[in-house]
C-alpha atoms as a PDB file:
ATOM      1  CA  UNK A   1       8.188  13.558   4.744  1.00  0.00           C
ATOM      2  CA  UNK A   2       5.587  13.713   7.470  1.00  0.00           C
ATOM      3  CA  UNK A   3       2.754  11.330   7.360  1.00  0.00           C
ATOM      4  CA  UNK A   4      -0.417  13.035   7.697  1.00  0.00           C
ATOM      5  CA  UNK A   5      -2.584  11.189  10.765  1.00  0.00           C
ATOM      6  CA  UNK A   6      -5.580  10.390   8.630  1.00  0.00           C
ATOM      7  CA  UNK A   7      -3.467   8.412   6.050  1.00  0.00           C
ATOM      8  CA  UNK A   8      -2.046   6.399   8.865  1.00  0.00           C
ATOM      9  CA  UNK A   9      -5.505   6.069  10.315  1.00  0.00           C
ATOM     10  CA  UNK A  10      -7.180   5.151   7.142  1.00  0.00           C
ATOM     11  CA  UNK A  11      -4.038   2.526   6.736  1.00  0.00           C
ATOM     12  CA  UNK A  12      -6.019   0.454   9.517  1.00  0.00           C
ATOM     13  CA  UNK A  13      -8.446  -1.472   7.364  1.00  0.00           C
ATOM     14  CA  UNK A  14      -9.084  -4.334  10.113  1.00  0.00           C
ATOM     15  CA  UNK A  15      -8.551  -7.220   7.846  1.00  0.00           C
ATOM     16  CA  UNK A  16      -5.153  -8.906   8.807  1.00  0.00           C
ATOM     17  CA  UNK A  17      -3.659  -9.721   5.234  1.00  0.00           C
ATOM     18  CA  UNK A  18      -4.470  -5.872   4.256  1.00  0.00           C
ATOM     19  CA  UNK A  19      -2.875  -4.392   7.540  1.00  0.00           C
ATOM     20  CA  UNK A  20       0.478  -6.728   6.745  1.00  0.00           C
ATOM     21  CA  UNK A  21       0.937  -4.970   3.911  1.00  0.00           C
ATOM     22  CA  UNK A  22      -0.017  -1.365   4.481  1.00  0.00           C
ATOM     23  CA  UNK A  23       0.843  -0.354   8.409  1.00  0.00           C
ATOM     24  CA  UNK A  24       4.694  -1.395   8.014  1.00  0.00           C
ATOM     25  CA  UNK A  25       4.726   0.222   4.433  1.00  0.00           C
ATOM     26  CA  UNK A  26       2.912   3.636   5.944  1.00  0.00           C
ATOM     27  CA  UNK A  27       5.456   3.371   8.813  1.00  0.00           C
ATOM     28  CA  UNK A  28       8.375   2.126   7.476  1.00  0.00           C
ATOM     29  CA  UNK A  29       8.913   3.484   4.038  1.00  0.00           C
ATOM     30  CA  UNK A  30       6.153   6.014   2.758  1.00  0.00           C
ATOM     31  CA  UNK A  31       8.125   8.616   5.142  1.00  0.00           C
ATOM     32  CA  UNK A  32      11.097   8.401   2.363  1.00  0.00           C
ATOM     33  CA  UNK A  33       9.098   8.844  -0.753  1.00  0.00           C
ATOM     34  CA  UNK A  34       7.851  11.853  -2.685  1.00  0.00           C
ATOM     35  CA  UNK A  35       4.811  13.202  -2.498  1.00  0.00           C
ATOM     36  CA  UNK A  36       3.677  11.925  -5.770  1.00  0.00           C
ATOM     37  CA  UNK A  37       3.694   8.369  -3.722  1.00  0.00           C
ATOM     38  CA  UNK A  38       1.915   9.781  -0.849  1.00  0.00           C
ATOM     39  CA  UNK A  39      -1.014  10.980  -3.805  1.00  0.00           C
ATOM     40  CA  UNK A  40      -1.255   7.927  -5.295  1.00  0.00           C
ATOM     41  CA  UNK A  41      -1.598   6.131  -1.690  1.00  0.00           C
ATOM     42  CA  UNK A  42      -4.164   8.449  -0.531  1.00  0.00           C
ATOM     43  CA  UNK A  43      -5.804   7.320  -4.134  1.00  0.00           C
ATOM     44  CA  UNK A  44      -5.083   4.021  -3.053  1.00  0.00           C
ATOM     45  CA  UNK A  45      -7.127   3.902   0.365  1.00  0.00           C
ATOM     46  CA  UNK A  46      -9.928   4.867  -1.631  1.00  0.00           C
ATOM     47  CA  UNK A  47     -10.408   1.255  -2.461  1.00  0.00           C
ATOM     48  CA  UNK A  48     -12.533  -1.339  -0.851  1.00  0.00           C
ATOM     49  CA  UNK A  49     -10.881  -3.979   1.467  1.00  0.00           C
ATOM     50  CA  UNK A  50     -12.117  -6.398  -0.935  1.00  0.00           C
ATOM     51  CA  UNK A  51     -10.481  -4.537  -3.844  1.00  0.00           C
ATOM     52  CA  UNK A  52      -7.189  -4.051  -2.275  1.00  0.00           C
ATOM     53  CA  UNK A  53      -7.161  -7.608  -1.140  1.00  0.00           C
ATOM     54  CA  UNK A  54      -7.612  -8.707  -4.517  1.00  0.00           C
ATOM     55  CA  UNK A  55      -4.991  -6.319  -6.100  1.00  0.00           C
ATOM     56  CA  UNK A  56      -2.519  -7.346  -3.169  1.00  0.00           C
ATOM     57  CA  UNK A  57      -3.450 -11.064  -3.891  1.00  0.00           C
ATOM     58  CA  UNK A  58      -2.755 -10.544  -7.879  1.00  0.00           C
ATOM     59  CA  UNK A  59      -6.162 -12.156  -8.298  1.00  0.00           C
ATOM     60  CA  UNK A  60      -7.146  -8.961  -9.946  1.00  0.00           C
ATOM     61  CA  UNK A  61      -5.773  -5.541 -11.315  1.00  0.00           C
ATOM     62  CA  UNK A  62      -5.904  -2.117  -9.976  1.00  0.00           C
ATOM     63  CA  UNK A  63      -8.613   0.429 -11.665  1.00  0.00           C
ATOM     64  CA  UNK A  64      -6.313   2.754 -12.351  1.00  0.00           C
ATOM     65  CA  UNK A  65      -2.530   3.330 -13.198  1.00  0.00           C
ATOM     66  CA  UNK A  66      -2.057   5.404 -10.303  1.00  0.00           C
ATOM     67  CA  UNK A  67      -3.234   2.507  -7.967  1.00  0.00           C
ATOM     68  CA  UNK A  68      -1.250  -0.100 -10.320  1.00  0.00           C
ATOM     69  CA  UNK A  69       2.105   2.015  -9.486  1.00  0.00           C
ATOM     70  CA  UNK A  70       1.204   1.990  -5.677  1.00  0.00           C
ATOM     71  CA  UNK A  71       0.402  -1.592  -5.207  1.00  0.00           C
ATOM     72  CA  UNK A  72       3.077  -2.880  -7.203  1.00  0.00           C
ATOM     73  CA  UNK A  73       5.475  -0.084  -4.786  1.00  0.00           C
ATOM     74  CA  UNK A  74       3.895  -1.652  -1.607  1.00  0.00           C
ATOM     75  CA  UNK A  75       4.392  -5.304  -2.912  1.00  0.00           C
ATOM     76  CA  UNK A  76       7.987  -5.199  -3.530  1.00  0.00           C
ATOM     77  CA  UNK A  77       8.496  -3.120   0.126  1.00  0.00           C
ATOM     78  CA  UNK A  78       6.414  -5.805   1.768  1.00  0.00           C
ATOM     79  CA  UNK A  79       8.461  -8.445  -0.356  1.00  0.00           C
ATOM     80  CA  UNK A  80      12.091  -6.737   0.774  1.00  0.00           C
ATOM     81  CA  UNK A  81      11.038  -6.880   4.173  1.00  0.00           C
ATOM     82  CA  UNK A  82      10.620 -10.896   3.845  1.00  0.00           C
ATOM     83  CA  UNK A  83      13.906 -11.301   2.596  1.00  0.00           C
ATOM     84  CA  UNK A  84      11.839 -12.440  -0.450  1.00  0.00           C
ATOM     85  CA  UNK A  85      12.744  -9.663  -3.095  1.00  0.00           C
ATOM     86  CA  UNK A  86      12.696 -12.460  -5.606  1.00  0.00           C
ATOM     87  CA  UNK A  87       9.018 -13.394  -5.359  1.00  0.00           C
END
């Protein structure tokens, strides 16, 4: 699936901890998903970089079920990518 620019634009947030977690998973592995995933990203970048650092962090949870899917998608990519599929 093509990435549309402005999704990997709007995947820039500026804030290193954020950009860890979204740029590779944009790049690397949001290409092989369905468009469903793509939605609920785009849903996703919606958020506040306070928000998604704090629903990254696990110090709170996602507004919506949509977002809970995405973040807890983007977690285990980022975690697979560490070798740390386990955390």
């Amino acid at each position: 699936m093509e990435i549309p620019g402005k999704i990997k634009w709007q995947s820039r947030r500026g804030m290193r901890e954020i950009d860890l977690m979204l740029l590779p998973f944009v790049e690397q592995d949001l290409p092989h998903m369905d468009e469903s995933v793509l939605e609920d990203y785009a849903q996703l970048l919606e958020a506040s970089d306070l928000q998604l650092v704090r629903w990254f962090d696990g110090t709170q949870e996602p507004d919506t079920e949509a977002r809970r899917r995405v973040v807890k998608l983007i977690r285990q990519c980022h975690a697979k990518r560490l070798g740390r599929e386990g955390v």
